[in-house]
Protein backbone atom coordinates (compact mmCIF):
# COMPACT_ATOMS: atom_id res chain seq x y z
CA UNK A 1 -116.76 66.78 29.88
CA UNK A 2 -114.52 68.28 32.64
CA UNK A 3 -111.27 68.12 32.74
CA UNK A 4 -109.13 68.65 35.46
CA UNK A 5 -105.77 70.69 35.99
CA UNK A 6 -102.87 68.82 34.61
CA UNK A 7 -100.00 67.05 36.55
CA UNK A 8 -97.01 69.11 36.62
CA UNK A 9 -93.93 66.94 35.67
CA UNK A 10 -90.93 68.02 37.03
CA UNK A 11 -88.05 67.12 34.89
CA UNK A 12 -84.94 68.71 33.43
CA UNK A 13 -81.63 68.10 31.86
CA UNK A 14 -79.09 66.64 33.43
CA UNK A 15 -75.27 67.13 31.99
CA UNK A 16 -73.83 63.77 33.10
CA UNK A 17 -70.91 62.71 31.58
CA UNK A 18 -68.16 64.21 29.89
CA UNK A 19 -66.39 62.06 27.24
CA UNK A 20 -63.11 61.96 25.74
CA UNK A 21 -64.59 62.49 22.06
CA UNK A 22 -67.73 62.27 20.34
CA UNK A 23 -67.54 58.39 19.09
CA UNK A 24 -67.53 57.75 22.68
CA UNK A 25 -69.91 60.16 23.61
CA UNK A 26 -72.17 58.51 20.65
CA UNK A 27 -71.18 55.05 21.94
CA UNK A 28 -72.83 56.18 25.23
CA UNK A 29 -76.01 57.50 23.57
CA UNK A 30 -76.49 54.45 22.02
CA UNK A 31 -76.17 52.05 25.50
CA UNK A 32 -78.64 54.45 27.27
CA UNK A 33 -80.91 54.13 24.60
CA UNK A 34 -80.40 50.53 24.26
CA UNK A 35 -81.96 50.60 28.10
CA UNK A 36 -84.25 53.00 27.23
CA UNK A 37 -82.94 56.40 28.30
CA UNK A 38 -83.34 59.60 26.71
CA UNK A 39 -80.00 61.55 26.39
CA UNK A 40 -78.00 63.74 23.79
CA UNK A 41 -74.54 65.17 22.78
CA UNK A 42 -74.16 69.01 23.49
CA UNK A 43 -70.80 70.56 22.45
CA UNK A 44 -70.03 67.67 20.26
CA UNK A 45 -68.79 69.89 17.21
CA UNK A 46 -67.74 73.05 19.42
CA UNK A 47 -63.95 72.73 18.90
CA UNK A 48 -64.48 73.33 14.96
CA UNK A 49 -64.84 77.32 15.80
CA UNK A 50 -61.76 76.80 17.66
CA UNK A 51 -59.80 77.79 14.29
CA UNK A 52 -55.78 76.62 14.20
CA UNK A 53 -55.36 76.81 17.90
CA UNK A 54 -55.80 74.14 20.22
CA UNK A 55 -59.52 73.34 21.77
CA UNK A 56 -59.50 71.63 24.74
CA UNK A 57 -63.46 70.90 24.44
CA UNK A 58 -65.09 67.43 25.42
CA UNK A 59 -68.33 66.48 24.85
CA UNK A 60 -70.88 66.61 27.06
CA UNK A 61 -73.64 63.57 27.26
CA UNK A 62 -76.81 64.85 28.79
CA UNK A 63 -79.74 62.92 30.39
CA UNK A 64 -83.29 64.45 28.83
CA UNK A 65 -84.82 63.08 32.24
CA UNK A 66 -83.04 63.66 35.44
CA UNK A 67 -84.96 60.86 37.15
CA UNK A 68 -83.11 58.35 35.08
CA UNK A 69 -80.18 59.32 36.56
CA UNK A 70 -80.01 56.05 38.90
CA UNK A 71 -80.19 53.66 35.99
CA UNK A 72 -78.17 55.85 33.99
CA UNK A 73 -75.13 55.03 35.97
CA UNK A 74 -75.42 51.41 36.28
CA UNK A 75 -75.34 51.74 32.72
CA UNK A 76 -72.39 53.68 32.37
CA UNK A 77 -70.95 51.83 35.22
CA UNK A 78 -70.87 49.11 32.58
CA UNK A 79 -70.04 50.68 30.04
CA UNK A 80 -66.68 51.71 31.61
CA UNK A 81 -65.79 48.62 32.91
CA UNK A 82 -66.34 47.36 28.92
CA UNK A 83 -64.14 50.08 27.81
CA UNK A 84 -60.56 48.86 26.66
CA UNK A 85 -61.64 45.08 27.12
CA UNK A 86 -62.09 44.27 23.21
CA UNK A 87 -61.57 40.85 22.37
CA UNK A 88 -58.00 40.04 21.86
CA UNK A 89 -58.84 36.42 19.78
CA UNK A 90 -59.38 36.51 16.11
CA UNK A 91 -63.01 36.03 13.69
CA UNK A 92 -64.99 33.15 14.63
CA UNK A 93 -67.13 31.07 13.08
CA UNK A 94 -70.73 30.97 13.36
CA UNK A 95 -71.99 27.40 14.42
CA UNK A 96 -74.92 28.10 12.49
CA UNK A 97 -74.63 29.06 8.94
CA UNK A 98 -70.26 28.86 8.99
CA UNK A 99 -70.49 32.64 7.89
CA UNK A 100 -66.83 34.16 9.39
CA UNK A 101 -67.72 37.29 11.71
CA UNK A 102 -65.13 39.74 12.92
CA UNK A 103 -63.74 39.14 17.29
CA UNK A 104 -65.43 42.74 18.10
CA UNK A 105 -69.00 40.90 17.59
CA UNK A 106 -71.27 38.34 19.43
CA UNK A 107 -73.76 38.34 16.67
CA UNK A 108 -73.54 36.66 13.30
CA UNK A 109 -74.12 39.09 10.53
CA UNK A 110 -75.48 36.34 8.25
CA UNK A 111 -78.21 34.88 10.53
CA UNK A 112 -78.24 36.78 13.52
CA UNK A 113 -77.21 33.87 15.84
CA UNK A 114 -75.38 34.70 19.19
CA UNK A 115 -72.22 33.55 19.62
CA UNK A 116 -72.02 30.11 21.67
């Protein structure tokens, strides 16, 4: 068998976004991986060296794949426009099984069933 010489791929990482702290930054992570995307945290527990004085460190969210870059920011287009625009009603009540779920959710915990 022959084999030929292998493609190159040419990828890197790409530092895209910094966030404010590392829930967000981890609330990121899990939308672009929710469409898919490879990314990670870097300099998420940096400001613990810090000591007693102040740390003005943010994480950083990096893309694995620079070439998602494009569908990377429609997603975090998204998921700034989401920020800050919690529901303000209380629980509701699942039409299906009548189980009480919390305003933050769309999803029944019980059953699973969307919320109509």
């Amino acid at each position: 068998m022959i084999v030929g010489p292998r493609k190159r791929v040419k990828w890197c990482m790409l530092k895209f976004y910094e966030a404010r702290d590392g829930l967000e930054a981890r609330q990121l992570i899990d939308a672009l991986t929710a469409h898919r995307i490879e990314a990670t945290v870097l300099g998420e527990y940096l400001s613990g060296a810090a000591g007693e004085l102040p740390a003005i460190n943010f994480p950083w969210v990096w893309l694995i794949n620079n070439q998602d870059l494009r569908a990377a920011q429609d997603v975090l287009d998204g998921f700034l426009a989401s920020r800050g625009n919690l529901p303000r009603a209380g629980p509701w009540v699942c039409e299906n099984c009548d189980a009480q779920v919390d305003a933050g959710f769309e999803i029944c915990w019980k059953c699973g069933e969307k919320r109509k």
